[in-house]
Protein backbone atom coordinates (compact mmCIF):
# COMPACT_ATOMS: atom_id res chain seq x y z
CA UNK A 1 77.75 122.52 104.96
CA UNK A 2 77.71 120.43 101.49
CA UNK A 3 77.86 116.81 101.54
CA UNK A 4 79.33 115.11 98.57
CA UNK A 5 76.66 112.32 96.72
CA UNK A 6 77.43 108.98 97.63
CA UNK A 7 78.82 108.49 94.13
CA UNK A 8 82.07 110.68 94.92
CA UNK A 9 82.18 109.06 98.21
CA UNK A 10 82.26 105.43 96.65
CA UNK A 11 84.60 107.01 93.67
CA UNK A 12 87.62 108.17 96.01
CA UNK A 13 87.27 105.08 98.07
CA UNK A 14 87.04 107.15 101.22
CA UNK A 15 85.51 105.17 104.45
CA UNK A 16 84.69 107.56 106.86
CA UNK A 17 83.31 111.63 106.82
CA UNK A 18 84.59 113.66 109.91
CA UNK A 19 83.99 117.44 110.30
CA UNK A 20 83.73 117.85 106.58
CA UNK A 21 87.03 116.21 105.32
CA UNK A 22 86.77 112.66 104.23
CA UNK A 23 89.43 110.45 105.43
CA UNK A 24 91.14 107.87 103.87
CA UNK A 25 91.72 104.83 106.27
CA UNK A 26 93.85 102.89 104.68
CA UNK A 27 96.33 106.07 105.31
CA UNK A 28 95.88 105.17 109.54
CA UNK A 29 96.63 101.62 109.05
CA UNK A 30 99.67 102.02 106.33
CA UNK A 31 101.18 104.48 109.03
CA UNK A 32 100.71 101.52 111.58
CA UNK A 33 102.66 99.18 109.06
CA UNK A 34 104.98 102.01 108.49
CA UNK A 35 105.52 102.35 112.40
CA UNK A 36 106.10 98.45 112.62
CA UNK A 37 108.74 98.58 109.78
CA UNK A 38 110.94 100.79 112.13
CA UNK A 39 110.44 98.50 115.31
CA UNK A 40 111.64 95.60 112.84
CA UNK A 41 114.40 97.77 111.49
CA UNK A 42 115.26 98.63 115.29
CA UNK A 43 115.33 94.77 116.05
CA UNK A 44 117.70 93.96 113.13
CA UNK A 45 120.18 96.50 114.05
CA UNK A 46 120.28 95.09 117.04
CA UNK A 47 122.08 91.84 116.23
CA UNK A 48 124.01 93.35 113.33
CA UNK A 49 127.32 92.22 112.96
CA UNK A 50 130.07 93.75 110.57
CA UNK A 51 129.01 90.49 107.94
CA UNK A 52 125.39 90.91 108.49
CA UNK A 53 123.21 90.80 105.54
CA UNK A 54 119.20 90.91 106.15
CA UNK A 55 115.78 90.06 105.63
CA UNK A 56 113.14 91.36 106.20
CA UNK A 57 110.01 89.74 105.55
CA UNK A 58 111.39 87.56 103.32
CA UNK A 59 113.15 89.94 101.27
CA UNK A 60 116.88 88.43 100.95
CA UNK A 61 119.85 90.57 100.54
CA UNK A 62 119.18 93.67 102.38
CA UNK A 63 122.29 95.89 103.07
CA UNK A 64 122.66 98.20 105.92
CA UNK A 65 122.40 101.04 103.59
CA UNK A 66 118.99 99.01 102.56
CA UNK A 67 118.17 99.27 106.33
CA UNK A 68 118.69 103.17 106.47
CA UNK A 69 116.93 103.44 103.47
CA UNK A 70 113.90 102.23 104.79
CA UNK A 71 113.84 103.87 108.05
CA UNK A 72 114.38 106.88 105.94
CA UNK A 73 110.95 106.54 104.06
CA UNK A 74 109.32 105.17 106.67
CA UNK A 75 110.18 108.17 108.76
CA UNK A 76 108.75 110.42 106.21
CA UNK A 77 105.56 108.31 105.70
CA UNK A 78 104.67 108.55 109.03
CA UNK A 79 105.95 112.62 108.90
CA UNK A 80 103.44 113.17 106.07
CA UNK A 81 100.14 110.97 107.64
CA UNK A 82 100.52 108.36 105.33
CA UNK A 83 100.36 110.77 102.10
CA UNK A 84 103.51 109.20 100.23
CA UNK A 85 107.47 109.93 100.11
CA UNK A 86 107.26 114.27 99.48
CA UNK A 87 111.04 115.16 98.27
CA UNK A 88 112.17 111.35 98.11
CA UNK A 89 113.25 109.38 94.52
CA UNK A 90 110.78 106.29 94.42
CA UNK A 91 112.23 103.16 95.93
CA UNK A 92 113.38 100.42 93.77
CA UNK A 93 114.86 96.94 94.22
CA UNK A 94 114.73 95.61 97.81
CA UNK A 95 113.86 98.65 99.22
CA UNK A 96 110.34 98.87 97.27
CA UNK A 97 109.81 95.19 97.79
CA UNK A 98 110.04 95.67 101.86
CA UNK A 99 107.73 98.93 101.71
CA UNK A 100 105.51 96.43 99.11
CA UNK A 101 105.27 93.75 101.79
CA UNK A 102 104.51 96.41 104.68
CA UNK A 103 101.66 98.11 102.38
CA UNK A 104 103.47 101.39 102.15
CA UNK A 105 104.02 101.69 98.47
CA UNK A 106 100.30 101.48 97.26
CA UNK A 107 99.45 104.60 98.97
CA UNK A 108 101.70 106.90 96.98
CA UNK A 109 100.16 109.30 93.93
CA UNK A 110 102.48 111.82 93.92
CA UNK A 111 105.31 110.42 91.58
């Protein structure tokens, strides 16, 4: 089997080599963050009111629509390992800002 040089390992900013695929760890820990976004999502709908507007780590303003939003691309970053938002429009406004503060956002190429 061929190893890549260490110059295309330090190039793709890969940190580890398993079975022949390099994998990207950042892509375990963002689907952590992503994971924790819908327990804080889960908590929020839980004392929602009719009036409620959020926030969410310190992002003011959220709606509820906001809130499904997120668990909507947070669902699909977890579905796809971490490998971005396949089939979604990119997030704007306070939608992007939450996935910014979780670390989400960075990880996405494919847009």
């Amino acid at each position: 089997m061929h190893t890549p040089s260490k110059a295309v390992f330090k190039q793709k900013k890969f940190k580890k080599y398993e079975g022949g695929v390099f994998t990207n760890m950042d892509n375990k820990n963002a689907v952590k963050q992503a994971k924790l976004l819908l327990a804080d999502i889960r908590k929020k709908l839980d004392r929602w009111n009719e009036r409620s507007q959020f926030v969410i780590r310190g992002v003011n303003n959220l709606s509820r629509s906001d809130l499904d939003t997120l668990q909507l691309y947070a669902e699909t970053f977890i579905e796809n390992n971490g490998y971005g938002f396949q089939g979604l429009m990119r997030p704007l406004s306070g939608v992007k800002a939450v996935l910014d503060k979780y670390g989400i956002v960075e990880q996405i190429n494919n847009y």
